[in-house]
PDB file of N, CA and C in Angstrom:
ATOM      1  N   UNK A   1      16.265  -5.039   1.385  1.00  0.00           N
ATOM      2  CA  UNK A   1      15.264  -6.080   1.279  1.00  0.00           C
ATOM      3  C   UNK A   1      14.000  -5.646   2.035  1.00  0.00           C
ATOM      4  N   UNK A   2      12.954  -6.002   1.518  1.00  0.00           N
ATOM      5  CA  UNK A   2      11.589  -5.563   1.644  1.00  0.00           C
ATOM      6  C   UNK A   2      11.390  -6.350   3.392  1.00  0.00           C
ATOM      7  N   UNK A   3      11.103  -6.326   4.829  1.00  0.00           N
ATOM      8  CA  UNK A   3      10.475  -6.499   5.403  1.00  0.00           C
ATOM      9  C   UNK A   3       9.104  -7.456   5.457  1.00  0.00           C
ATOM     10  N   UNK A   4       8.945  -8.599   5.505  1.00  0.00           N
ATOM     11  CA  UNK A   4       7.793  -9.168   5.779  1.00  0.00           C
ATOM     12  C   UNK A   4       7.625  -9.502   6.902  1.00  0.00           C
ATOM     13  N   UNK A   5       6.155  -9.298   8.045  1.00  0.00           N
ATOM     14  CA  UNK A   5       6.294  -9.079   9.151  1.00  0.00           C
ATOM     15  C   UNK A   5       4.909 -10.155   8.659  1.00  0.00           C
ATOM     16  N   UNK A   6       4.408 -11.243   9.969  1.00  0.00           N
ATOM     17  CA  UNK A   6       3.438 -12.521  10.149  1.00  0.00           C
ATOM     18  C   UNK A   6       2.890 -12.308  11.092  1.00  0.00           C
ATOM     19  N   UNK A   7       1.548 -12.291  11.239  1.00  0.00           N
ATOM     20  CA  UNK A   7       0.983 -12.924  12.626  1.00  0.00           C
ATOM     21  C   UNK A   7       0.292 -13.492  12.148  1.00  0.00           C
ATOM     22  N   UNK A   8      -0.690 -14.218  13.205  1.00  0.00           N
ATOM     23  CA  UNK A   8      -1.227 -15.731  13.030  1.00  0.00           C
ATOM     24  C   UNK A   8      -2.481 -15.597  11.718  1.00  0.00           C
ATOM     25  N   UNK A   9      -2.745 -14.353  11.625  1.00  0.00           N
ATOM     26  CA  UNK A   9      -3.815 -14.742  10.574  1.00  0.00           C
ATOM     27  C   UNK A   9      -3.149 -13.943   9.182  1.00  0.00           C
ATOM     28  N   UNK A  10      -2.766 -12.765   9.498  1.00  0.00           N
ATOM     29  CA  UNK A  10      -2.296 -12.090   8.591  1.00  0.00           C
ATOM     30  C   UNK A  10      -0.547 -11.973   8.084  1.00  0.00           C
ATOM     31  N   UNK A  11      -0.274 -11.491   6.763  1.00  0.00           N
ATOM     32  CA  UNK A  11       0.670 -11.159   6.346  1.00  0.00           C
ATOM     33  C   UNK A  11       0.819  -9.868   5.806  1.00  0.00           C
ATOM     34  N   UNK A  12       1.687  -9.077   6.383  1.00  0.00           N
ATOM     35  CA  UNK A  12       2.300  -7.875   5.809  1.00  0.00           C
ATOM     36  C   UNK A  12       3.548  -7.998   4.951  1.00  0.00           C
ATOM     37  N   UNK A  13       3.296  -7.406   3.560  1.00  0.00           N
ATOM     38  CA  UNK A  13       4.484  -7.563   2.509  1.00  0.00           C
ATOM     39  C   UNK A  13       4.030  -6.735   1.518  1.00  0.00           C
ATOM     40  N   UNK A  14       5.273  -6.023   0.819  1.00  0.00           N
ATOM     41  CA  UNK A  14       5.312  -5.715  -0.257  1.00  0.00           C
ATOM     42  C   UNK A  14       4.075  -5.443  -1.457  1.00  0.00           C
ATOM     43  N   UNK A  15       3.793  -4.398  -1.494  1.00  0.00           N
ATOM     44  CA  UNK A  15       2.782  -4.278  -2.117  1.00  0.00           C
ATOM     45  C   UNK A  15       2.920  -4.229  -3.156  1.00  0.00           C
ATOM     46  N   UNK A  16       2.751  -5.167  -4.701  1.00  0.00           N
ATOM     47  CA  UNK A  16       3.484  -5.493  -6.325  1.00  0.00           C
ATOM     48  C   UNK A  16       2.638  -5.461  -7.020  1.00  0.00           C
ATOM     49  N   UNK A  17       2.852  -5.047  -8.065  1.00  0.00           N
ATOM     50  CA  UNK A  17       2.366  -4.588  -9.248  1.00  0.00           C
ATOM     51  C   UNK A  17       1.065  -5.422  -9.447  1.00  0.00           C
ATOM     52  N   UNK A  18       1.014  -7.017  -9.272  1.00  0.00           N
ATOM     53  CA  UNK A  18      -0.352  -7.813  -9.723  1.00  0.00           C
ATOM     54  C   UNK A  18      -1.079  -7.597  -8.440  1.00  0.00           C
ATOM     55  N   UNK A  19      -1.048  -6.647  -7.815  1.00  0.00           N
ATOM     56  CA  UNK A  19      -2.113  -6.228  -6.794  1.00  0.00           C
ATOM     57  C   UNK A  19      -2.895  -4.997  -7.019  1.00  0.00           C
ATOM     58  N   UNK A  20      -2.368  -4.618  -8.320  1.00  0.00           N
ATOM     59  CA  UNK A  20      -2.792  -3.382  -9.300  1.00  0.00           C
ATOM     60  C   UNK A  20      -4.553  -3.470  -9.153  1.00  0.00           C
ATOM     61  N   UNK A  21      -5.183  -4.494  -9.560  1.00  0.00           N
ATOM     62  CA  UNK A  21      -6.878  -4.293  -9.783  1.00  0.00           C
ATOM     63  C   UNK A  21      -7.163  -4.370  -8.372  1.00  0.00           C
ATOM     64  N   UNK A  22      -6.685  -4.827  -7.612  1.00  0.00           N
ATOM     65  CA  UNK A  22      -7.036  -5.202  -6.089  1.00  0.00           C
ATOM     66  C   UNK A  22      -7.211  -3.580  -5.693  1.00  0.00           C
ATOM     67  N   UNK A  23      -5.988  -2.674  -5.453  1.00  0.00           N
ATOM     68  CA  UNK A  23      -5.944  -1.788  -5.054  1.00  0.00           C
ATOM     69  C   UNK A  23      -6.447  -0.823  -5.937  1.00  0.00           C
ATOM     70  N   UNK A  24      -6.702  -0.924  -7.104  1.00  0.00           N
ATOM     71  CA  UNK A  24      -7.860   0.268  -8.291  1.00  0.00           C
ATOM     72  C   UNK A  24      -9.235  -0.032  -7.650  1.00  0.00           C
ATOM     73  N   UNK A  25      -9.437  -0.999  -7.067  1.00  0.00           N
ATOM     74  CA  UNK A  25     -10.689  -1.449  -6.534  1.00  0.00           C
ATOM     75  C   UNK A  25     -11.390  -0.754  -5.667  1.00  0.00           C
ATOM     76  N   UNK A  26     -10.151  -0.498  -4.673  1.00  0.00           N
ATOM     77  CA  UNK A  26     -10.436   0.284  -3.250  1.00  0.00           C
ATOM     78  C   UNK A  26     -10.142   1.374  -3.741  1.00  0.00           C
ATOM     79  N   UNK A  27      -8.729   2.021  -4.102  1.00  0.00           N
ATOM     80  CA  UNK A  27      -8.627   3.604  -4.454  1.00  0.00           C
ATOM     81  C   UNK A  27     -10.078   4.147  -5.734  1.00  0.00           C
ATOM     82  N   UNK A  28     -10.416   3.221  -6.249  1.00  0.00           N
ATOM     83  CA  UNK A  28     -11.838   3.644  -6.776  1.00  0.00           C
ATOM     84  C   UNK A  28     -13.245   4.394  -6.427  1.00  0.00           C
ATOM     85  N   UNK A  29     -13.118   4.119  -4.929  1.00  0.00           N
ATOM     86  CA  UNK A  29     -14.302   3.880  -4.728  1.00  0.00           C
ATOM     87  C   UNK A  29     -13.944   6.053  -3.541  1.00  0.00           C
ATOM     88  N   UNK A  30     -15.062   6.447  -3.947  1.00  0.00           N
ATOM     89  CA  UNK A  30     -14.712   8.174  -3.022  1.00  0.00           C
ATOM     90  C   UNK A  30     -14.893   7.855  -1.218  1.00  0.00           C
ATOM     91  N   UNK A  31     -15.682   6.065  -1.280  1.00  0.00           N
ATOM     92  CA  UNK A  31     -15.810   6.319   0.371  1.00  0.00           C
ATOM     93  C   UNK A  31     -14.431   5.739   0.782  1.00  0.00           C
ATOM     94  N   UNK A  32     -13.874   5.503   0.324  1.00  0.00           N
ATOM     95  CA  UNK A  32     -12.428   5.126   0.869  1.00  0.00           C
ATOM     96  C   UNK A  32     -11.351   6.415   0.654  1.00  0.00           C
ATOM     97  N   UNK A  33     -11.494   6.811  -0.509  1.00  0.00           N
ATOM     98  CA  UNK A  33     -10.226   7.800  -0.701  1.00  0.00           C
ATOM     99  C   UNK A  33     -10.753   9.328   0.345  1.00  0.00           C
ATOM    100  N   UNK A  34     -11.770   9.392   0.163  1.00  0.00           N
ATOM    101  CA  UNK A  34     -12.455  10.744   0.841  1.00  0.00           C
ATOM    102  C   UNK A  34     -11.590  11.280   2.154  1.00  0.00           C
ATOM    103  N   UNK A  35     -10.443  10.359   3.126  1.00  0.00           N
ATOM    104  CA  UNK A  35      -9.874  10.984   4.171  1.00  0.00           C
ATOM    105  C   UNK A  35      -8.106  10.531   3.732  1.00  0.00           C
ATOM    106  N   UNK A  36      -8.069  10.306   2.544  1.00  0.00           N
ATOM    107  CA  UNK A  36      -6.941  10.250   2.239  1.00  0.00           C
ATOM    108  C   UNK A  36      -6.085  11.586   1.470  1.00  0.00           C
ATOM    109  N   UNK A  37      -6.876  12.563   1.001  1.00  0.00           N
ATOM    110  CA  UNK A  37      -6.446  13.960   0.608  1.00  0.00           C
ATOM    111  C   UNK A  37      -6.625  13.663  -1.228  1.00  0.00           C
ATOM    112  N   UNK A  38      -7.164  12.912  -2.016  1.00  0.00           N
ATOM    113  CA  UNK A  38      -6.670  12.254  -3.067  1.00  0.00           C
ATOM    114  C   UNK A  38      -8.218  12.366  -3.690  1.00  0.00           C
ATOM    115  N   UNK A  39      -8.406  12.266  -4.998  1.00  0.00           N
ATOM    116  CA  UNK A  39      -9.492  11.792  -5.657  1.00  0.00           C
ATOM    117  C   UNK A  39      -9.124  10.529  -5.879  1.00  0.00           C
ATOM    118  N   UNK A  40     -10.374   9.842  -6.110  1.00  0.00           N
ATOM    119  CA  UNK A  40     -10.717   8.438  -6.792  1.00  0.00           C
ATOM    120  C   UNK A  40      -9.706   8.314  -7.247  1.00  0.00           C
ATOM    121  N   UNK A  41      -9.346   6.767  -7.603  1.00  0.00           N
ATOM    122  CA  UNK A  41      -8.462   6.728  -9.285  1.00  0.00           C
ATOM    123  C   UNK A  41      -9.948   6.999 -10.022  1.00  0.00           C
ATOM    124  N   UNK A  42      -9.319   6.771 -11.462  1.00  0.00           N
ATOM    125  CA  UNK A  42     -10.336   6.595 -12.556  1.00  0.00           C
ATOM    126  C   UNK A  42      -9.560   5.696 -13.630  1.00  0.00           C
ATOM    127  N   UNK A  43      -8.204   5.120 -13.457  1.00  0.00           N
ATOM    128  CA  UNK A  43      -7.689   4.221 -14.459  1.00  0.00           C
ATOM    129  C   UNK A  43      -6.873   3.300 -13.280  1.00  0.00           C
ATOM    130  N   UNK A  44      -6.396   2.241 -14.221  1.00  0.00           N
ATOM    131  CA  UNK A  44      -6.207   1.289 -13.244  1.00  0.00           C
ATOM    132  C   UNK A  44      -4.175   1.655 -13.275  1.00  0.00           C
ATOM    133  N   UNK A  45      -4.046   2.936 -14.393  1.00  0.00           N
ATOM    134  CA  UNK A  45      -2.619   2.971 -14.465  1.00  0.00           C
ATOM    135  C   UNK A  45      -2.398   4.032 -13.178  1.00  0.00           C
ATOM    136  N   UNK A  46      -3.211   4.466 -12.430  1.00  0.00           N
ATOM    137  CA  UNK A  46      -2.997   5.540 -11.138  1.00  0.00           C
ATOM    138  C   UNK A  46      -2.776   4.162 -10.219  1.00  0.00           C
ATOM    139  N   UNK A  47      -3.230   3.112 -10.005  1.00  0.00           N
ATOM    140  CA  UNK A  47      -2.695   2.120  -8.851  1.00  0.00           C
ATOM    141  C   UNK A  47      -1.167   2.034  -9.360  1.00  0.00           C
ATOM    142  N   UNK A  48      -0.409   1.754 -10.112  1.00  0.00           N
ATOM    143  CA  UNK A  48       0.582   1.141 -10.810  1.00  0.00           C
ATOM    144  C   UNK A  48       0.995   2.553 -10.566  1.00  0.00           C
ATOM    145  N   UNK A  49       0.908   3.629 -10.363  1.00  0.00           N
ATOM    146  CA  UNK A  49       1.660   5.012 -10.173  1.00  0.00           C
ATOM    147  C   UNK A  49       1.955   4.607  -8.457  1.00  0.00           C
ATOM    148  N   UNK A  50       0.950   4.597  -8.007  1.00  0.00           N
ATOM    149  CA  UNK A  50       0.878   4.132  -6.561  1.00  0.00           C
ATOM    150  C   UNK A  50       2.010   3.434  -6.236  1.00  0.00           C
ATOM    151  N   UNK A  51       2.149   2.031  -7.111  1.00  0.00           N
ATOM    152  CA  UNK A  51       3.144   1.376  -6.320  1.00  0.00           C
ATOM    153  C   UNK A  51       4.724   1.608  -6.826  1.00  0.00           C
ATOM    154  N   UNK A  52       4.418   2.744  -7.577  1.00  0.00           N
ATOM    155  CA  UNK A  52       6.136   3.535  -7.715  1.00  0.00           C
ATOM    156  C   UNK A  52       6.413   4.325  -6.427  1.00  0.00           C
ATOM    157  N   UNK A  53       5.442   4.668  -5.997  1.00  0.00           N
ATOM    158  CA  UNK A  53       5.901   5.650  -5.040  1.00  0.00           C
ATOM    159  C   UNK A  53       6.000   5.253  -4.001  1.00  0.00           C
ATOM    160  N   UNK A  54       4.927   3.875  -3.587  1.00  0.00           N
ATOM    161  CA  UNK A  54       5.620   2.710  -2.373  1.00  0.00           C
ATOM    162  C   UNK A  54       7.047   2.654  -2.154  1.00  0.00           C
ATOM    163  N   UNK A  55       7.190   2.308  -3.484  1.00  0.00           N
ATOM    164  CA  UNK A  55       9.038   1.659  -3.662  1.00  0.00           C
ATOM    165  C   UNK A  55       9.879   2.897  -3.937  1.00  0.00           C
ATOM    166  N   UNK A  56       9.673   4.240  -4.112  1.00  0.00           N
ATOM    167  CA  UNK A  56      10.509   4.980  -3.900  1.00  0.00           C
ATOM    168  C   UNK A  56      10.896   5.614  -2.210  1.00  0.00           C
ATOM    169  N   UNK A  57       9.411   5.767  -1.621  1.00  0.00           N
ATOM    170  CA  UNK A  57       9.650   5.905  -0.345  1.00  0.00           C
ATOM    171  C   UNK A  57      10.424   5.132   0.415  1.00  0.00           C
ATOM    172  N   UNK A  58      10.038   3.768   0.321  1.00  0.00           N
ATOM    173  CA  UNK A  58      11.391   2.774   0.676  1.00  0.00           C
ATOM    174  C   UNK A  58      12.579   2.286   0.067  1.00  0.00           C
ATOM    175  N   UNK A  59      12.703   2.868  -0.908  1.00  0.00           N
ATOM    176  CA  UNK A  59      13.864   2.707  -1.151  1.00  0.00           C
ATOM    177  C   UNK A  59      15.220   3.815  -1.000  1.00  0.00           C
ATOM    178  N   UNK A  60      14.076   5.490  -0.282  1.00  0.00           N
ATOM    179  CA  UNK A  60      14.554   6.894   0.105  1.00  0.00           C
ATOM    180  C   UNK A  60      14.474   6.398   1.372  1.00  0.00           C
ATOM    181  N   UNK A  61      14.240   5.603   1.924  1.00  0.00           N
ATOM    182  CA  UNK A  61      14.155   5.552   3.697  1.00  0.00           C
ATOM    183  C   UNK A  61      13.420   6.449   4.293  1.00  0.00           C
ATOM    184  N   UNK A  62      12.167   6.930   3.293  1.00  0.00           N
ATOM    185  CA  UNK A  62      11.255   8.382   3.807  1.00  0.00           C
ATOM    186  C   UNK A  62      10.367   7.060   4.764  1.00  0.00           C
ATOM    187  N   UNK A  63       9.754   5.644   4.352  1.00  0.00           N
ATOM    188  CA  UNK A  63       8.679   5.278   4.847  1.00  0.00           C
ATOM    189  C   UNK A  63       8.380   3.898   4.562  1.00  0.00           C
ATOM    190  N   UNK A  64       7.108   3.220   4.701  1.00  0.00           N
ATOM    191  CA  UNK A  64       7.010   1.861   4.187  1.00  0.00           C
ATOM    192  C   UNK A  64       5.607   1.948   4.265  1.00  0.00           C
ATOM    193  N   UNK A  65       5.240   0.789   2.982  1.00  0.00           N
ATOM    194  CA  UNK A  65       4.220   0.449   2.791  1.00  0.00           C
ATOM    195  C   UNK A  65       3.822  -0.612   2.587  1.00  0.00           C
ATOM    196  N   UNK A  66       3.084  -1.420   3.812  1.00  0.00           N
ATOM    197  CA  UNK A  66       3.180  -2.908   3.732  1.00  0.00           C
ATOM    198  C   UNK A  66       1.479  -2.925   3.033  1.00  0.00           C
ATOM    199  N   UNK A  67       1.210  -3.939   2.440  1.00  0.00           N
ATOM    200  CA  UNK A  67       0.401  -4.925   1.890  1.00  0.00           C
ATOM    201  C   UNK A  67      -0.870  -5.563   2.806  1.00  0.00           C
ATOM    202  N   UNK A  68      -1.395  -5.792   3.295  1.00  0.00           N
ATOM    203  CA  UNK A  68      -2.189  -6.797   4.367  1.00  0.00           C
ATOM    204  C   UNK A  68      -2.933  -7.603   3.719  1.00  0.00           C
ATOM    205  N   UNK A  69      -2.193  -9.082   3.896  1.00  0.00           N
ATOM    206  CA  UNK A  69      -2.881 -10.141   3.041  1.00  0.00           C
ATOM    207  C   UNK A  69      -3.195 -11.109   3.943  1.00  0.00           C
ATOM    208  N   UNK A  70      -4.651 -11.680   4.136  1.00  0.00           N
ATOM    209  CA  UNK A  70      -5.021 -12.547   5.110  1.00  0.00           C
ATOM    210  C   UNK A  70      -4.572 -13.768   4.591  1.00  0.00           C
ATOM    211  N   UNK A  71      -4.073 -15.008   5.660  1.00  0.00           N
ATOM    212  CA  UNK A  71      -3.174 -15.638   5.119  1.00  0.00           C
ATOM    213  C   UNK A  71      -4.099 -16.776   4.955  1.00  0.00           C
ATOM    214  N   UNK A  72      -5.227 -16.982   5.386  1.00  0.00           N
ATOM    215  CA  UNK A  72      -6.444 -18.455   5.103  1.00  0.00           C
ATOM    216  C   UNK A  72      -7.143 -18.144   3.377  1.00  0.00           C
ATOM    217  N   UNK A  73      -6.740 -16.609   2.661  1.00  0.00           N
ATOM    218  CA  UNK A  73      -7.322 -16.768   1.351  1.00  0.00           C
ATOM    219  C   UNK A  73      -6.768 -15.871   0.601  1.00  0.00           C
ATOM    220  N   UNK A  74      -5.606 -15.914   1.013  1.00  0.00           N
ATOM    221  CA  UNK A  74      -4.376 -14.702   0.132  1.00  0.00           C
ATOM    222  C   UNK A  74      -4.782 -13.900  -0.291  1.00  0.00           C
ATOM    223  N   UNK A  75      -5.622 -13.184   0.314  1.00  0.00           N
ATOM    224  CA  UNK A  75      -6.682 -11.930  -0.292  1.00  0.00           C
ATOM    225  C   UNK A  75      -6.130 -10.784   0.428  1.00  0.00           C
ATOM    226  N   UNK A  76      -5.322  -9.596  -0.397  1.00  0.00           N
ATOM    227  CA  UNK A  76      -4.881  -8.290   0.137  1.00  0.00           C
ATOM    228  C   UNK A  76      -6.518  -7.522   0.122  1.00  0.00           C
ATOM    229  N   UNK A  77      -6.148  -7.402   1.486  1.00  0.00           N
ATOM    230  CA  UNK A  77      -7.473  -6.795   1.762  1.00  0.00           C
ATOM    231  C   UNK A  77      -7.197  -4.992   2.429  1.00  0.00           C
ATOM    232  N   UNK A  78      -5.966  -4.947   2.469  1.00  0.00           N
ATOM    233  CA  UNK A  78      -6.102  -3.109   2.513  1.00  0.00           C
ATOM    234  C   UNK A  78      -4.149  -2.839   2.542  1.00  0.00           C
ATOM    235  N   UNK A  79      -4.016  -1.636   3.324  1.00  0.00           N
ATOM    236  CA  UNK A  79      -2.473  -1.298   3.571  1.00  0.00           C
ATOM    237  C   UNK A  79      -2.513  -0.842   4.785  1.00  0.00           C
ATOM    238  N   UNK A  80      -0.685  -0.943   4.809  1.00  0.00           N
ATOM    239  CA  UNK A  80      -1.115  -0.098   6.192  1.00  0.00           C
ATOM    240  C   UNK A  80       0.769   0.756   6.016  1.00  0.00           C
ATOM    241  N   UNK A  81       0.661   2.006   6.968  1.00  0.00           N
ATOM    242  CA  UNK A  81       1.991   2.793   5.839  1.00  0.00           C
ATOM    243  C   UNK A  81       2.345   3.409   7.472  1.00  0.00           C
ATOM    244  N   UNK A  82       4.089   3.217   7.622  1.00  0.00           N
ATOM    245  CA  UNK A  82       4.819   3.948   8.886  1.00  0.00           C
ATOM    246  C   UNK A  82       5.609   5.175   7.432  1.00  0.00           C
ATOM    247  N   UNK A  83       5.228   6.155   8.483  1.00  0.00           N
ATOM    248  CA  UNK A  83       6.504   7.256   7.671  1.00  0.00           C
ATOM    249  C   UNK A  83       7.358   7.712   8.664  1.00  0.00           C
ATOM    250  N   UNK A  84       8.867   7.721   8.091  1.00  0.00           N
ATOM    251  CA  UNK A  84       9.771   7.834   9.177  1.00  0.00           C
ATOM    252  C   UNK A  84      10.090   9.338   9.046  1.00  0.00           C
ATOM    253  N   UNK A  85       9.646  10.285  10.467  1.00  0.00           N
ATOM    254  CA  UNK A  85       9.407  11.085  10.908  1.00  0.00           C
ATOM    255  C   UNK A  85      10.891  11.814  10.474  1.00  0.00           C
ATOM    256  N   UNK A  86      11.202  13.051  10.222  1.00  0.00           N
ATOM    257  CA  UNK A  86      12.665  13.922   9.817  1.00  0.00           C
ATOM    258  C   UNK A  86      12.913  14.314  11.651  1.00  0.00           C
ATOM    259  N   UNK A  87      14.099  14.247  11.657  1.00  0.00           N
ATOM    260  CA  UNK A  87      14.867  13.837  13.186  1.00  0.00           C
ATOM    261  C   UNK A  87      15.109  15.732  12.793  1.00  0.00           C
ATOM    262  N   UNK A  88      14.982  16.713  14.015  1.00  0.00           N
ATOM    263  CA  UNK A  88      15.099  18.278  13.645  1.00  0.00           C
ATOM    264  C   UNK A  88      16.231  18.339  14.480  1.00  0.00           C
ATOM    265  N   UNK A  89      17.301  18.976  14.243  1.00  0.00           N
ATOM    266  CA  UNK A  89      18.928  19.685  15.057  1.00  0.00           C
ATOM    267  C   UNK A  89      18.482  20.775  15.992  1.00  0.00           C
TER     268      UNK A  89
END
């Protein structure tokens, strides 16, 4: 089960598919992607690729990728991502 974590203004959750134009919005734009290693999208089916690979990372236990939705106008306004580090012998 997906993790939803609250504080007083914000909500972290699950980042889903009808958050697709939200996040083509931002991965659109080169001043956002420019320190992420990534080009632009240029279709809105590269967000919807995106959130396969959310849900494979957590569902491999590689990582998580929460959502950040302010909770006074349910507006996902970015992400925020833990990757769980490989433990070395």
């Amino acid at each position: 089960m997906f993790p939803i974590l609250e504080t007083d203004r914000l909500i972290l959750r699950e980042v889903k598919e009808e958050d697709a134009i939200t996040i083509y919005s931002y991965f659109s734009k080169d001043e956002v992607t420019q320190y992420y290693g990534q080009s632009s999208f240029k279709h809105i089916n590269e967000a919807k690729k995106l959130f396969e690979s959310f849900r494979k990372t957590f569902e491999d236990k590689r990582g998580i990728r929460w959502g950040i939705e302010l909770k006074d106008s349910r507006q996902l306004v970015g992400t925020i991502w833990f990757h769980a580090a490989s433990v070395m012998h």
